[in-house]
C-alpha atoms as a PDB file:
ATOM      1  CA  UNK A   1       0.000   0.000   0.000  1.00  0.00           C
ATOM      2  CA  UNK A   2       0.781   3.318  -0.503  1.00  0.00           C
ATOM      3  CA  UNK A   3       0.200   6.452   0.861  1.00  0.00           C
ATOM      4  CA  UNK A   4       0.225   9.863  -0.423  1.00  0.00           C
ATOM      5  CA  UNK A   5       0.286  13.098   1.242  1.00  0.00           C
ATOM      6  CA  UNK A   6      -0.648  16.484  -0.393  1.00  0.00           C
ATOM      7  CA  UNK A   7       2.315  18.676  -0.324  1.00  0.00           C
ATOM      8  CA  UNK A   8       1.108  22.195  -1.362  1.00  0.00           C
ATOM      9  CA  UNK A   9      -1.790  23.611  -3.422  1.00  0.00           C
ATOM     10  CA  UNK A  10      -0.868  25.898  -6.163  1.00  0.00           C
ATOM     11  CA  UNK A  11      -3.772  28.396  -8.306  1.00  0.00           C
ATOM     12  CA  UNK A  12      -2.659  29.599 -11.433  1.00  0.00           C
ATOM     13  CA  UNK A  13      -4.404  31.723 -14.108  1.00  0.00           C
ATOM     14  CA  UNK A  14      -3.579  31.030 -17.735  1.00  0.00           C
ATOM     15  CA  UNK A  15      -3.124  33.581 -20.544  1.00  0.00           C
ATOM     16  CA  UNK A  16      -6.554  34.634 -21.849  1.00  0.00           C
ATOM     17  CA  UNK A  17      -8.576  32.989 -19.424  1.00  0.00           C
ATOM     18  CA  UNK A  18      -9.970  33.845 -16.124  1.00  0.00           C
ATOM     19  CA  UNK A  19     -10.900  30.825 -14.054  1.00  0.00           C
ATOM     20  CA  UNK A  20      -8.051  30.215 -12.138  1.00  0.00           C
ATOM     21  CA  UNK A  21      -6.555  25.984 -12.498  1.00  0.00           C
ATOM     22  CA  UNK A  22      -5.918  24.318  -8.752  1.00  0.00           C
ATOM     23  CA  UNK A  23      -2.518  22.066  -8.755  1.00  0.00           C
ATOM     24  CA  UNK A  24      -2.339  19.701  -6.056  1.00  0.00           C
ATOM     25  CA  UNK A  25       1.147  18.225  -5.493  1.00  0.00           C
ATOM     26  CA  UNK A  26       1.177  15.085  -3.609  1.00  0.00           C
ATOM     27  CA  UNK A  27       4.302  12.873  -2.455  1.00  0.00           C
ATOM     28  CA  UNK A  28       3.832   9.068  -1.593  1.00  0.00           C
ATOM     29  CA  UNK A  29       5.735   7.286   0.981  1.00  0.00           C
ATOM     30  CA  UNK A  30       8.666   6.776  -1.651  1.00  0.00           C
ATOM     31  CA  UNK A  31       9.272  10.771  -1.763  1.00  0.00           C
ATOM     32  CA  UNK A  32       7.578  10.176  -5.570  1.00  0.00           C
ATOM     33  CA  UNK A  33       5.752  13.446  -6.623  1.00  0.00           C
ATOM     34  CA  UNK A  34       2.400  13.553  -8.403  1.00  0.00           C
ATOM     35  CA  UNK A  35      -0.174  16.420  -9.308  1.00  0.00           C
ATOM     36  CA  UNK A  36      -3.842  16.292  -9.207  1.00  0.00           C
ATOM     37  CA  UNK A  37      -5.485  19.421 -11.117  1.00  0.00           C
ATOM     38  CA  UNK A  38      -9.220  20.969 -11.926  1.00  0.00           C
ATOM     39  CA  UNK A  39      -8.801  21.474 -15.102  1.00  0.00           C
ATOM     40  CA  UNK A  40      -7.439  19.747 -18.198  1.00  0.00           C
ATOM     41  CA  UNK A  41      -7.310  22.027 -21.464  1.00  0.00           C
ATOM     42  CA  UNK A  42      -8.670  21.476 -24.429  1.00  0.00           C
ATOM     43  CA  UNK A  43      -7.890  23.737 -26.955  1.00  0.00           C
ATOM     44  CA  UNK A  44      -9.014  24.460 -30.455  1.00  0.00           C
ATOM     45  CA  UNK A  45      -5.725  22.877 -32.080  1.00  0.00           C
ATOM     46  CA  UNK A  46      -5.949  19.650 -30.086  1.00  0.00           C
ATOM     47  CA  UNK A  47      -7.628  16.652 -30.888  1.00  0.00           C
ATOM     48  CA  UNK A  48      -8.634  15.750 -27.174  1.00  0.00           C
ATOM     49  CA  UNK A  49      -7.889  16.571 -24.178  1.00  0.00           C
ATOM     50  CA  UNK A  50      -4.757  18.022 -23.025  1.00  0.00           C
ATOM     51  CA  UNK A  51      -3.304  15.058 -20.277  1.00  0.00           C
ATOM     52  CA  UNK A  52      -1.822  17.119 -17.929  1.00  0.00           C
ATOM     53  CA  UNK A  53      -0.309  15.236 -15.326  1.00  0.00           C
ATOM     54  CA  UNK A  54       2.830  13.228 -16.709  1.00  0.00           C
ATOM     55  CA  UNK A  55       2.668   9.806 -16.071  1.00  0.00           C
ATOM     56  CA  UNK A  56       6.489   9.678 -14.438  1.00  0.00           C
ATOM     57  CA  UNK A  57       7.995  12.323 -11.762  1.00  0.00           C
ATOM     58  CA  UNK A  58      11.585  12.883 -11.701  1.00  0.00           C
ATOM     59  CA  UNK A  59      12.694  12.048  -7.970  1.00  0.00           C
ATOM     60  CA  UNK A  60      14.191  15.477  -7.592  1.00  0.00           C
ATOM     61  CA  UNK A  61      11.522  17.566  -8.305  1.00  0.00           C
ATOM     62  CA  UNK A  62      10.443  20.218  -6.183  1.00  0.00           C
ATOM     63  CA  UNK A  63       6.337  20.948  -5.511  1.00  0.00           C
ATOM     64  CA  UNK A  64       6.961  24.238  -6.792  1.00  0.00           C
ATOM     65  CA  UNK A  65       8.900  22.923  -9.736  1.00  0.00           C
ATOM     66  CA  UNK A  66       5.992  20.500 -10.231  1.00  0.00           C
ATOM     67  CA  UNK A  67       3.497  22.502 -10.426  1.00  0.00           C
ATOM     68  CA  UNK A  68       5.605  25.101 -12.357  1.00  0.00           C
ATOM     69  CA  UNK A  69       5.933  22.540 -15.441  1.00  0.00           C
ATOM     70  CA  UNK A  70       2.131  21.349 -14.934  1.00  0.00           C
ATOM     71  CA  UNK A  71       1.001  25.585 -15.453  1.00  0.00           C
ATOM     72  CA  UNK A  72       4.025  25.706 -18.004  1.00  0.00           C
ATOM     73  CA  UNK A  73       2.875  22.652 -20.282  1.00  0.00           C
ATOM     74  CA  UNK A  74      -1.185  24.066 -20.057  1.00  0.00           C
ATOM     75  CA  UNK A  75      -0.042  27.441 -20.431  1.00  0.00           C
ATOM     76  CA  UNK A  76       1.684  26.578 -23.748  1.00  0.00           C
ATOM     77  CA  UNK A  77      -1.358  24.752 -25.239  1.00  0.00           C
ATOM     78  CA  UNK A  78      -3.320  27.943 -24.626  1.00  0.00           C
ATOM     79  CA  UNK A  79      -0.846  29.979 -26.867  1.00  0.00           C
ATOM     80  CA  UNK A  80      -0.374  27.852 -29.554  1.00  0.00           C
ATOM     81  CA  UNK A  81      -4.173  28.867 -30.081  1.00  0.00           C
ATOM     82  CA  UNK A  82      -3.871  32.131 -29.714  1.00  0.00           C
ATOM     83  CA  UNK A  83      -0.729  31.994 -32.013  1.00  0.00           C
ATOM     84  CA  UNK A  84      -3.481  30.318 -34.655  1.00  0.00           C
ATOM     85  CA  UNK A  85      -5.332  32.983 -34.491  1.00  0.00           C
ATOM     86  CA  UNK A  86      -7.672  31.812 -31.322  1.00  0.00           C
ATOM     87  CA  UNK A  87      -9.380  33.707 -28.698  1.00  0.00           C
ATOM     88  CA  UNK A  88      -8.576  32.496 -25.505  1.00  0.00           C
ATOM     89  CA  UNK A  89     -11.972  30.713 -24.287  1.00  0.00           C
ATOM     90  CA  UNK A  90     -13.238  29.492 -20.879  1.00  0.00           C
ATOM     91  CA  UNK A  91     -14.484  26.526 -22.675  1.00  0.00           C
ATOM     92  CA  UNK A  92     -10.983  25.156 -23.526  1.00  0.00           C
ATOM     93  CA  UNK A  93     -10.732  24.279 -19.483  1.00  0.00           C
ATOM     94  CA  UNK A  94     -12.208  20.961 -18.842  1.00  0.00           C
ATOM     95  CA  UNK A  95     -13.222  19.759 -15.586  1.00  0.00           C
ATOM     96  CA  UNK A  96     -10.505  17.376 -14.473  1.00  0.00           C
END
């Protein structure tokens, strides 16, 4: 068994949008990092939805790190739409 423990809870706002995205870091009893999140994105240029939590955590990885390259990765998706020619949208966030 294994047991996780949330580290630290991070809010984020993306370019464009307004609803602001909860990050959840957790670590497990192995010092392994994972993220939980609200949202996934879904933007115009993607085929489905955006998976947003990676499905391996480097070791060394800080929470703030973490969550950094979690907002980092969505934040990206929502600019390559807007690069397109998109308007950001509060539709492209997905209940996660």
């Amino acid at each position: 068994m294994t047991i996780s423990t949330l580290v630290d809870t991070y809010r984020v706002r993306l370019a464009g949008l307004h609803t602001l995205v909860t990050i959840q870091v957790w670590r497990d009893d192995d010092g392994w990092l994972s993220v939980s999140t609200s949202h996934a994105i879904q933007a115009p240029h993607q085929a489905g939805v955006y998976p947003i939590s990676p499905t391996e955590y480097q070791q060394h990885l800080t929470p703030n790190a973490l969550a950094r390259w979690v907002a980092d990765h969505m934040e990206a998706e929502v600019r390559t739409a807007m690069e397109a020619g998109h308007t950001p949208d509060e539709s492209w966030l997905v209940s996660a």
